[in-house]
PDB file of N, CA and C in Angstrom:
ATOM      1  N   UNK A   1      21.328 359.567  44.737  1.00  0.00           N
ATOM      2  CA  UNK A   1      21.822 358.220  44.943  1.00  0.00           C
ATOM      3  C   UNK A   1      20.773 357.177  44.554  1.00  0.00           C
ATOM      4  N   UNK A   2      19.557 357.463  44.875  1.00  0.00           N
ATOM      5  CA  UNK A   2      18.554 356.362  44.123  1.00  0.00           C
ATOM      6  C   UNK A   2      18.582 356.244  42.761  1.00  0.00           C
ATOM      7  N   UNK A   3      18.414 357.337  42.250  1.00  0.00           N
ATOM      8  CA  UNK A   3      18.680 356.729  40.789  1.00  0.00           C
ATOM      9  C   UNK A   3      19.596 356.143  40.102  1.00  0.00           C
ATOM     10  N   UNK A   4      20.738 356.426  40.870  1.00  0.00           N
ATOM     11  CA  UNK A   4      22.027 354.982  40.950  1.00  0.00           C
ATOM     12  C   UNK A   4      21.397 353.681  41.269  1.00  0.00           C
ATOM     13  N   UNK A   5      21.032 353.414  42.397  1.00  0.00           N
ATOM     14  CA  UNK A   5      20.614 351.991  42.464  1.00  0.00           C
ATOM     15  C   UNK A   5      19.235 351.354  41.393  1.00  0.00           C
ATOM     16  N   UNK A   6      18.800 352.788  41.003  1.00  0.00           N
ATOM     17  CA  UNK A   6      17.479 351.966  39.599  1.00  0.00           C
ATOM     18  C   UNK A   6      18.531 351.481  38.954  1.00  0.00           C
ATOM     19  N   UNK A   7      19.660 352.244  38.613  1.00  0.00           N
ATOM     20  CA  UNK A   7      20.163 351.722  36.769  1.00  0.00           C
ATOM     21  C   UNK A   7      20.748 350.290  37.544  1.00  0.00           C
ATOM     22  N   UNK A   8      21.683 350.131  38.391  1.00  0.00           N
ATOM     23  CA  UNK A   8      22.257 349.211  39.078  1.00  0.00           C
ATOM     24  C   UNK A   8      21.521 347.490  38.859  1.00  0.00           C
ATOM     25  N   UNK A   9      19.721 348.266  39.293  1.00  0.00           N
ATOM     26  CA  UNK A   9      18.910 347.326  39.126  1.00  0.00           C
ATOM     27  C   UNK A   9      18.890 346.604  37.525  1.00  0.00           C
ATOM     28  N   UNK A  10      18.662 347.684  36.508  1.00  0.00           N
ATOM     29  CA  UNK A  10      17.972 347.598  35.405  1.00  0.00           C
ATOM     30  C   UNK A  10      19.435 347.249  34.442  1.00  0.00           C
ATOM     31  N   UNK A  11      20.633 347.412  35.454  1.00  0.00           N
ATOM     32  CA  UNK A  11      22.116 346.794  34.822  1.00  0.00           C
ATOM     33  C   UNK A  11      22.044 345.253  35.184  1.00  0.00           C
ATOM     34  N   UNK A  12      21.697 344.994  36.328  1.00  0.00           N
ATOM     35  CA  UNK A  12      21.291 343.475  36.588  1.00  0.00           C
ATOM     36  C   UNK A  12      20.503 342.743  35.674  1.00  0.00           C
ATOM     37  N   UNK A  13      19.735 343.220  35.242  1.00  0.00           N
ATOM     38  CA  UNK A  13      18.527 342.296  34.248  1.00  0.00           C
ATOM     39  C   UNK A  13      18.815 342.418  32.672  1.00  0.00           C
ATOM     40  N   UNK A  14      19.401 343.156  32.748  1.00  0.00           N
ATOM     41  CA  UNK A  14      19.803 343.323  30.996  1.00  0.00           C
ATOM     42  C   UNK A  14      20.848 342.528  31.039  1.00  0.00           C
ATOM     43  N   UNK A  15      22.232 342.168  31.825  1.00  0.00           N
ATOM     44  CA  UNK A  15      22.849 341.476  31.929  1.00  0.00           C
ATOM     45  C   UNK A  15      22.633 339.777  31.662  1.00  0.00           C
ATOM     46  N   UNK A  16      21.417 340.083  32.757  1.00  0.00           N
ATOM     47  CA  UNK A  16      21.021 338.376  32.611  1.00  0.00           C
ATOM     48  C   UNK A  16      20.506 338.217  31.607  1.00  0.00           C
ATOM     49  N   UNK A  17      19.436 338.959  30.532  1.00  0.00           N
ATOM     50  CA  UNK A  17      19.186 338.823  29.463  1.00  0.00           C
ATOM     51  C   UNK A  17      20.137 338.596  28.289  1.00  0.00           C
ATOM     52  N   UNK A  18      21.302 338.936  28.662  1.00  0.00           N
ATOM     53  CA  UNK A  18      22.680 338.868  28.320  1.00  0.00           C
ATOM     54  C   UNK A  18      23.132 337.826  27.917  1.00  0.00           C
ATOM     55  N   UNK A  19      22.776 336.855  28.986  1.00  0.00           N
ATOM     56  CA  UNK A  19      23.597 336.098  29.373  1.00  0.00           C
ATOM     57  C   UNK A  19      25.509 336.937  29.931  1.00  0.00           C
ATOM     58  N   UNK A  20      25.203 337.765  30.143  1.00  0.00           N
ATOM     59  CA  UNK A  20      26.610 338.795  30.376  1.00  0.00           C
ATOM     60  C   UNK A  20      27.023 338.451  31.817  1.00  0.00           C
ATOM     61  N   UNK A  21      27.554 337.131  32.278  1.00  0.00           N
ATOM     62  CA  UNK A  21      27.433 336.843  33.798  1.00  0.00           C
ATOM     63  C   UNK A  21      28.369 337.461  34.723  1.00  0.00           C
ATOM     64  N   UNK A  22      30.097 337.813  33.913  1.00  0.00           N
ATOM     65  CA  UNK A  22      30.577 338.744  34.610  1.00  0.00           C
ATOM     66  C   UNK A  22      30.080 340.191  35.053  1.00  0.00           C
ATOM     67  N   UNK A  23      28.936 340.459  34.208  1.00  0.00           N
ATOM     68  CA  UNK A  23      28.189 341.714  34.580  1.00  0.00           C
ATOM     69  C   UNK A  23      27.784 341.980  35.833  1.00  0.00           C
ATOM     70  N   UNK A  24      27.081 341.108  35.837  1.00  0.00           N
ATOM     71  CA  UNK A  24      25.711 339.912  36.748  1.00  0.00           C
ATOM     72  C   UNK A  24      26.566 339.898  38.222  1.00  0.00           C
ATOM     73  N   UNK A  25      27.311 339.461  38.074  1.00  0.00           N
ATOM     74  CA  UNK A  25      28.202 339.344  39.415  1.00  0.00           C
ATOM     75  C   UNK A  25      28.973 340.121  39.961  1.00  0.00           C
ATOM     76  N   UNK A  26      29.172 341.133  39.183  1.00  0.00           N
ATOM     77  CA  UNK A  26      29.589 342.669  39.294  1.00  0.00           C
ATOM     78  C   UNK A  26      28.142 343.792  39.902  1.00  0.00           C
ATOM     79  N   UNK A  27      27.361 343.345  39.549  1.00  0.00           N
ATOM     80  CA  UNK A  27      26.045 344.237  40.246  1.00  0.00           C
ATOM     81  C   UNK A  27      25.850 343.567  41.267  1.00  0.00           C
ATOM     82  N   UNK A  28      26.300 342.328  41.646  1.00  0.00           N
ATOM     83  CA  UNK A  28      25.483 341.917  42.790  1.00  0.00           C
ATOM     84  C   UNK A  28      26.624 341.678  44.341  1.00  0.00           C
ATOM     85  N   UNK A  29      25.778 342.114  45.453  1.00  0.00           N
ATOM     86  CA  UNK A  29      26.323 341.659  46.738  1.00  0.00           C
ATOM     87  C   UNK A  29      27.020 340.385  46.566  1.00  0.00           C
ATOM     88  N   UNK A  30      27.806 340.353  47.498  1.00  0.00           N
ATOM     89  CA  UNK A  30      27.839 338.749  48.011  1.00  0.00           C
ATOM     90  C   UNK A  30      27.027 337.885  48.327  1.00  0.00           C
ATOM     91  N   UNK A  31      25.939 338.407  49.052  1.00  0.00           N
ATOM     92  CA  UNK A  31      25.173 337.988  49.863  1.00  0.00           C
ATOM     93  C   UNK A  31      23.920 338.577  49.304  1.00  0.00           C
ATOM     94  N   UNK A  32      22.736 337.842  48.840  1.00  0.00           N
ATOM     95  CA  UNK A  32      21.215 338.234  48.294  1.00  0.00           C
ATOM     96  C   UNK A  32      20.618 337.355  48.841  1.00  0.00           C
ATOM     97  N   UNK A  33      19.120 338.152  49.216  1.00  0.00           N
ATOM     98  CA  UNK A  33      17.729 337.493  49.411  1.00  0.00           C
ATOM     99  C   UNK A  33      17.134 337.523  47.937  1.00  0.00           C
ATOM    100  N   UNK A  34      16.608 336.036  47.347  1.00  0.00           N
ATOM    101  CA  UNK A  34      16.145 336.218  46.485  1.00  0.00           C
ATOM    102  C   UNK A  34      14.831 335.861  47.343  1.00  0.00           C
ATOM    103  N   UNK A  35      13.861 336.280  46.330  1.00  0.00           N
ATOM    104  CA  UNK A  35      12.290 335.973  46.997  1.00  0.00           C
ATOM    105  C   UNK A  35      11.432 335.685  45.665  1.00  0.00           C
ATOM    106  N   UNK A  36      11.118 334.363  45.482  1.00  0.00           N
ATOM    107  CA  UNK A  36      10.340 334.129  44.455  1.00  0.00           C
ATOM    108  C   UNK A  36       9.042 333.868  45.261  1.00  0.00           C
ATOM    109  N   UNK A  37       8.261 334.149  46.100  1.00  0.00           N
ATOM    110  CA  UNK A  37       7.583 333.485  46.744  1.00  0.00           C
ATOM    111  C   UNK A  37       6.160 333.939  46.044  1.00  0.00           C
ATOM    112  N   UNK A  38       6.173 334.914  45.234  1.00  0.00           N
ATOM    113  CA  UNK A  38       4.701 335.149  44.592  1.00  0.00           C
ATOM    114  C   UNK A  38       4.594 334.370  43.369  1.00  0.00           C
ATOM    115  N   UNK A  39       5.659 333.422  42.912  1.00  0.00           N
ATOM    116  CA  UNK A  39       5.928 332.372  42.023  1.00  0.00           C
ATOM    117  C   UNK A  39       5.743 331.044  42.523  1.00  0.00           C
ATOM    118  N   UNK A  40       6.839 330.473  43.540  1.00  0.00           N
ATOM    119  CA  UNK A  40       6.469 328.864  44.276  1.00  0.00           C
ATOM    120  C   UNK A  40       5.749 329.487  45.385  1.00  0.00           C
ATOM    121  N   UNK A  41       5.732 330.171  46.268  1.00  0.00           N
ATOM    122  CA  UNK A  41       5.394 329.842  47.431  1.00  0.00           C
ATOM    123  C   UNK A  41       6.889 329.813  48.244  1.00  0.00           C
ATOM    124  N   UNK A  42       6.340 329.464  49.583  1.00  0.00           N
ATOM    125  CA  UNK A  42       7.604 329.406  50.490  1.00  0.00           C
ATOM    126  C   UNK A  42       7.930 330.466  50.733  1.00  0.00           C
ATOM    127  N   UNK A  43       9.531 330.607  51.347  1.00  0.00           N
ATOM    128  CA  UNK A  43       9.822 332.050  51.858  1.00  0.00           C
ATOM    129  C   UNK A  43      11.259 332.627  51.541  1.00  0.00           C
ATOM    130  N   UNK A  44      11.896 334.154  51.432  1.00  0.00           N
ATOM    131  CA  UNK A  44      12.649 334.155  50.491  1.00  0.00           C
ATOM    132  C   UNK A  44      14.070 333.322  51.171  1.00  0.00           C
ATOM    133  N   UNK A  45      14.989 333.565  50.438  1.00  0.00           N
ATOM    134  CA  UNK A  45      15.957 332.575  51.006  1.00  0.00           C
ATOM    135  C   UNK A  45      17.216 333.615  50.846  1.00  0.00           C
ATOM    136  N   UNK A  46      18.248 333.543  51.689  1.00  0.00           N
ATOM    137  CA  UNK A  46      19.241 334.578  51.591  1.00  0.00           C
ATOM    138  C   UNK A  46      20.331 333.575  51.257  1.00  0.00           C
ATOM    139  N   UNK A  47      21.222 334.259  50.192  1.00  0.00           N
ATOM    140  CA  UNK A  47      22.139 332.675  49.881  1.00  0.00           C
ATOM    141  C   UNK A  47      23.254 333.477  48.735  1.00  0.00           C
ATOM    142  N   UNK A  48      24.617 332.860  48.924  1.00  0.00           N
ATOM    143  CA  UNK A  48      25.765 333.939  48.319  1.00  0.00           C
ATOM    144  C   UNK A  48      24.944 333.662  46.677  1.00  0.00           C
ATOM    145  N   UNK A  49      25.712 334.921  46.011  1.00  0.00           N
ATOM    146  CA  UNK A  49      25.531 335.514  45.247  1.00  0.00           C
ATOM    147  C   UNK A  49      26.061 334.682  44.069  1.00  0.00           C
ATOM    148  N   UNK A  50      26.851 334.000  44.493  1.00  0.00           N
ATOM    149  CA  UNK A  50      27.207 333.261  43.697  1.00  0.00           C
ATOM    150  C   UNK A  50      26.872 331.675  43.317  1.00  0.00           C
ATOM    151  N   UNK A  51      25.551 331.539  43.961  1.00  0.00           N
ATOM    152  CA  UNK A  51      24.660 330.445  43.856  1.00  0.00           C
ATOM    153  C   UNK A  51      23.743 330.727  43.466  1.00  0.00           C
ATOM    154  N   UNK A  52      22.919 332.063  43.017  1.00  0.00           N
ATOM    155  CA  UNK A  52      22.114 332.265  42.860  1.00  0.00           C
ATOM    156  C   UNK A  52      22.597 332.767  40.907  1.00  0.00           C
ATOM    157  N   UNK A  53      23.746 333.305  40.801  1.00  0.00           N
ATOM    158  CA  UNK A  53      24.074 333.078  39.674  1.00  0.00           C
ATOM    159  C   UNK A  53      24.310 331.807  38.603  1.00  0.00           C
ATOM    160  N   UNK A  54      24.632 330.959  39.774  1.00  0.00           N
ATOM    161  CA  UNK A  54      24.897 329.515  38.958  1.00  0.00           C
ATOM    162  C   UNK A  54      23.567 329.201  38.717  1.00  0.00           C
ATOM    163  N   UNK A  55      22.552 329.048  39.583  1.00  0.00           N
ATOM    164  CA  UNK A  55      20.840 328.737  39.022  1.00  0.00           C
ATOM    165  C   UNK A  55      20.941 329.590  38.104  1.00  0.00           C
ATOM    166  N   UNK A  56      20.923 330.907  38.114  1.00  0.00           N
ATOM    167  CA  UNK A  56      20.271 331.463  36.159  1.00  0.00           C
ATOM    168  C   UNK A  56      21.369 331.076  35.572  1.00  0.00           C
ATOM    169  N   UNK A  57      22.600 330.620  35.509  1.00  0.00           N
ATOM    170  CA  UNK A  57      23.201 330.007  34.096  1.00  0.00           C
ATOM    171  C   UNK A  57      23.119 328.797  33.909  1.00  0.00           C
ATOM    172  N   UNK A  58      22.512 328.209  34.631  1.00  0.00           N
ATOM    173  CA  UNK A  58      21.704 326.782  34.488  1.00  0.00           C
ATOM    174  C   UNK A  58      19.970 326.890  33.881  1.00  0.00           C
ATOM    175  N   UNK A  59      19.767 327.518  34.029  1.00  0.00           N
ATOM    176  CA  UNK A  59      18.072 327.961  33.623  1.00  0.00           C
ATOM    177  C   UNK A  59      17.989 328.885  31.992  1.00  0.00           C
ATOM    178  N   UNK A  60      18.876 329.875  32.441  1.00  0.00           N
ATOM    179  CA  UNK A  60      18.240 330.800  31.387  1.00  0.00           C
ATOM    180  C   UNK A  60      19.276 330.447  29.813  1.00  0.00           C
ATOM    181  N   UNK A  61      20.002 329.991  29.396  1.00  0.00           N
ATOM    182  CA  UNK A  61      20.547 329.363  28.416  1.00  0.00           C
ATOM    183  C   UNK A  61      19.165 328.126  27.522  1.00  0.00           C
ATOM    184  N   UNK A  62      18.563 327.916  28.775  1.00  0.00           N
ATOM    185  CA  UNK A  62      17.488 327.075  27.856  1.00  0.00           C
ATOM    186  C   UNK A  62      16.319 327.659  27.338  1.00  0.00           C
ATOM    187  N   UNK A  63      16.577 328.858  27.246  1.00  0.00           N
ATOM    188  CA  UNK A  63      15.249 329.677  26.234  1.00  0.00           C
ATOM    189  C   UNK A  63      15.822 330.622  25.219  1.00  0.00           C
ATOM    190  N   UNK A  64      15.403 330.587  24.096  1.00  0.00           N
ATOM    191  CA  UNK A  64      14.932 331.577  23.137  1.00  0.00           C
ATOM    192  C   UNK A  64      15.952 332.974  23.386  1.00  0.00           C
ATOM    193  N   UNK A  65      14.956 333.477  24.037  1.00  0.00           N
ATOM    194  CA  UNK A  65      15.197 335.192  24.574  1.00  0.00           C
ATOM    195  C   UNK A  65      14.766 334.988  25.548  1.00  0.00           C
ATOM    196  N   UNK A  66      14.843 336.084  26.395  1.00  0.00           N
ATOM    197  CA  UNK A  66      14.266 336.502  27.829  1.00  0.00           C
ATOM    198  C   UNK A  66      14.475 337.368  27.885  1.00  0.00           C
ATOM    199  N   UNK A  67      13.452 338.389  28.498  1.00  0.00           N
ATOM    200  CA  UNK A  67      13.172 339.650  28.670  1.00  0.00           C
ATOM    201  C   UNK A  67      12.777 340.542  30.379  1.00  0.00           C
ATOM    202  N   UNK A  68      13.475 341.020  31.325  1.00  0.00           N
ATOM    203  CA  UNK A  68      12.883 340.888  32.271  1.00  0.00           C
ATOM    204  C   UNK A  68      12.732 342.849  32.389  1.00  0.00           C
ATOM    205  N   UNK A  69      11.906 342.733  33.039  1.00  0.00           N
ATOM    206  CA  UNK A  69      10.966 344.965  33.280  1.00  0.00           C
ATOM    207  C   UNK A  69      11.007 344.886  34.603  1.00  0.00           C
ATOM    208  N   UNK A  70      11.191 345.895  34.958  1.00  0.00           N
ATOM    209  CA  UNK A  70      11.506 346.116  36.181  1.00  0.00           C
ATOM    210  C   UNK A  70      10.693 347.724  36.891  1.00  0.00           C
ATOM    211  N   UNK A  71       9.805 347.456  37.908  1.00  0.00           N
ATOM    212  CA  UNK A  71       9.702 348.811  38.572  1.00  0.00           C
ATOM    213  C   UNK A  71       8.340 348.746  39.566  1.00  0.00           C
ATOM    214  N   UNK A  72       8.257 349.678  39.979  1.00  0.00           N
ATOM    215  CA  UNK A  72       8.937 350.882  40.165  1.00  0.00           C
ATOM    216  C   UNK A  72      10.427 349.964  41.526  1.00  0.00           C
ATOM    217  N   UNK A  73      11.615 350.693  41.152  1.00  0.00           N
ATOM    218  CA  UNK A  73      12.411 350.023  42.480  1.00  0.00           C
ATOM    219  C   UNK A  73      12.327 351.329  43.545  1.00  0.00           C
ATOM    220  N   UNK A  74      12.174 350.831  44.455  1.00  0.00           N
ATOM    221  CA  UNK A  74      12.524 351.330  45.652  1.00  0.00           C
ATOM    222  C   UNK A  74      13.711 350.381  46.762  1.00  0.00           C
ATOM    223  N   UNK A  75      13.990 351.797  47.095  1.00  0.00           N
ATOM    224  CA  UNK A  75      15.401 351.870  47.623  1.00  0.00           C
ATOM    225  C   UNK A  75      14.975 351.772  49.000  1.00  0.00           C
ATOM    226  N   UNK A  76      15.314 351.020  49.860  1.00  0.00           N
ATOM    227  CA  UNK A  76      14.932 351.121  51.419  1.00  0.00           C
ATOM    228  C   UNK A  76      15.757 351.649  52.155  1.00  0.00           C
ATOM    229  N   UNK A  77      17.206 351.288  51.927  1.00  0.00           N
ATOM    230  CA  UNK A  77      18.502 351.238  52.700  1.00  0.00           C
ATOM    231  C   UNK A  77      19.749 351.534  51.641  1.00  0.00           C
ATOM    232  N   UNK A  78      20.656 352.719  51.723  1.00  0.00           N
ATOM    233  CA  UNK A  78      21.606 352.991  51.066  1.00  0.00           C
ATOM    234  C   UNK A  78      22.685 353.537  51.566  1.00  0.00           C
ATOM    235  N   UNK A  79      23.797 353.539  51.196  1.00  0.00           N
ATOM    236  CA  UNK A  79      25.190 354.319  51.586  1.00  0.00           C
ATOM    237  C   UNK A  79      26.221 354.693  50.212  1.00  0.00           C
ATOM    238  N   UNK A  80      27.330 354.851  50.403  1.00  0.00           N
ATOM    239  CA  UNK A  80      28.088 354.485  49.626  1.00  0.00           C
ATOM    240  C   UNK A  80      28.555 353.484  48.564  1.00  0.00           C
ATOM    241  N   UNK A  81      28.381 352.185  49.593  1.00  0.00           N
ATOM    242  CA  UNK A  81      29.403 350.998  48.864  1.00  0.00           C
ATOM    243  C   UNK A  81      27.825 350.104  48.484  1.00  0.00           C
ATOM    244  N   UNK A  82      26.923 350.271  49.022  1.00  0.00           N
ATOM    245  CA  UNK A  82      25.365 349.369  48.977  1.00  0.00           C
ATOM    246  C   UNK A  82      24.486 349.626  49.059  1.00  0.00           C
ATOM    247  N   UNK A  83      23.272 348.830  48.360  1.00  0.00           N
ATOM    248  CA  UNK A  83      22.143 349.215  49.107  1.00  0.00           C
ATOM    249  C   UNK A  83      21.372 348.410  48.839  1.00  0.00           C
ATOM    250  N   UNK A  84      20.023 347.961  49.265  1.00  0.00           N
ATOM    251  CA  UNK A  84      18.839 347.479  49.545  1.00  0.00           C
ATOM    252  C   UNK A  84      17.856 347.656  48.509  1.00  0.00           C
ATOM    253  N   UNK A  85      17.209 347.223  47.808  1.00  0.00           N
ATOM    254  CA  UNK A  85      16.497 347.449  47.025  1.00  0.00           C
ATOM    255  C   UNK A  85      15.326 346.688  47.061  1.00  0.00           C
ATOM    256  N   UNK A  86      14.044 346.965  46.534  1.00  0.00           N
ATOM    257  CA  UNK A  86      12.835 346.544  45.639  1.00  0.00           C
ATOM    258  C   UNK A  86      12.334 346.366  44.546  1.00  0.00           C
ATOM    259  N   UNK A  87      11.774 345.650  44.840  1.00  0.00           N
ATOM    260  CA  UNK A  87      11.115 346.099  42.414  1.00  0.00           C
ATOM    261  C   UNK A  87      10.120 344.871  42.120  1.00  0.00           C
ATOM    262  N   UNK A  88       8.952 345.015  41.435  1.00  0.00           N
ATOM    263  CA  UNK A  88       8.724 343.636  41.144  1.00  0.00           C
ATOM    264  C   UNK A  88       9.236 343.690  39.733  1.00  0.00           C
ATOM    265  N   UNK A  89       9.391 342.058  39.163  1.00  0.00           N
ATOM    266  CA  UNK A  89      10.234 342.193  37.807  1.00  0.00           C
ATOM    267  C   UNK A  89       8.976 341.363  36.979  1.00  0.00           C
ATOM    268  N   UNK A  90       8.860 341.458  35.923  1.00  0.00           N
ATOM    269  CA  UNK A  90       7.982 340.615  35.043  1.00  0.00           C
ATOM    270  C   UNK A  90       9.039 340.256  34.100  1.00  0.00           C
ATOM    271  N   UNK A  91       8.906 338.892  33.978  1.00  0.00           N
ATOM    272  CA  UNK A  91       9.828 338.018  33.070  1.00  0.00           C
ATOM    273  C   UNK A  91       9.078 337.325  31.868  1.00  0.00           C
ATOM    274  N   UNK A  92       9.464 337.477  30.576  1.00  0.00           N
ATOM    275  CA  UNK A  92       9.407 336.750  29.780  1.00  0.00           C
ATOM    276  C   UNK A  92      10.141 335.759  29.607  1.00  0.00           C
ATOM    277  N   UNK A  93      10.002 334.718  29.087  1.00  0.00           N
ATOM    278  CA  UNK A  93      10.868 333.545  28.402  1.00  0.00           C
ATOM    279  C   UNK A  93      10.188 332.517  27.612  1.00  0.00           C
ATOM    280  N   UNK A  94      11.265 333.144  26.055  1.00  0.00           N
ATOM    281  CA  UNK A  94      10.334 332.857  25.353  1.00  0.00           C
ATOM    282  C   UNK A  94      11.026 331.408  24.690  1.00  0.00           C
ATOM    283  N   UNK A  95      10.457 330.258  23.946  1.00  0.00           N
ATOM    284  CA  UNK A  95      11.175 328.952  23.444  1.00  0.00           C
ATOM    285  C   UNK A  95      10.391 328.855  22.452  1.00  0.00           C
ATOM    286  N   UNK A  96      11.143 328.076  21.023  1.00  0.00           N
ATOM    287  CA  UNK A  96      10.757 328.130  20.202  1.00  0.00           C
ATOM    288  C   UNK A  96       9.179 327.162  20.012  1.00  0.00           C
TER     289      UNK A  96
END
């Protein structure tokens, strides 16, 4: 079952590299903690899934390419229908 939730992960980011947003919203909960906090600061924020999609199709349309890597993920919490995940991601974005 973990290696279900890597590709799950690594289906999320190729998506967004995509721009593929029905993808995007198909991998994701309703409900996500995003946590940029090793980026701004602050603390992560839990917020539907579908706000956190509208920020990257507001953001990532204004670059070039973008490229995001992902690993190692770890899985904390899993079942059937969900699960919990980790990963740090390194992002490119590149503009002309």
């Amino acid at each position: 079952m973990h290696a279900a939730n890597t590709i799950v992960v690594a289906t999320l980011l190729l998506a967004v590299d995509n721009l593929d947003w029905p993808t995007v919203e198909r991998t994701l909960a309703p409900e996500v903690v995003a946590d940029y906090t090793l980026l701004w600061g602050g603390e992560p924020e839990r917020l539907p899934s579908t706000e956190l999609v509208s920020r990257w199709q507001r953001l990532l349309p204004g670059f070039d390419a973008t490229q995001h890597l992902i690993g190692p993920v770890v899985v904390t919490r899993a079942d059937e229908h969900s699960a919990t995940c980790a990963t740090a991601v390194r992002a490119y974005h590149r503009t002309s």
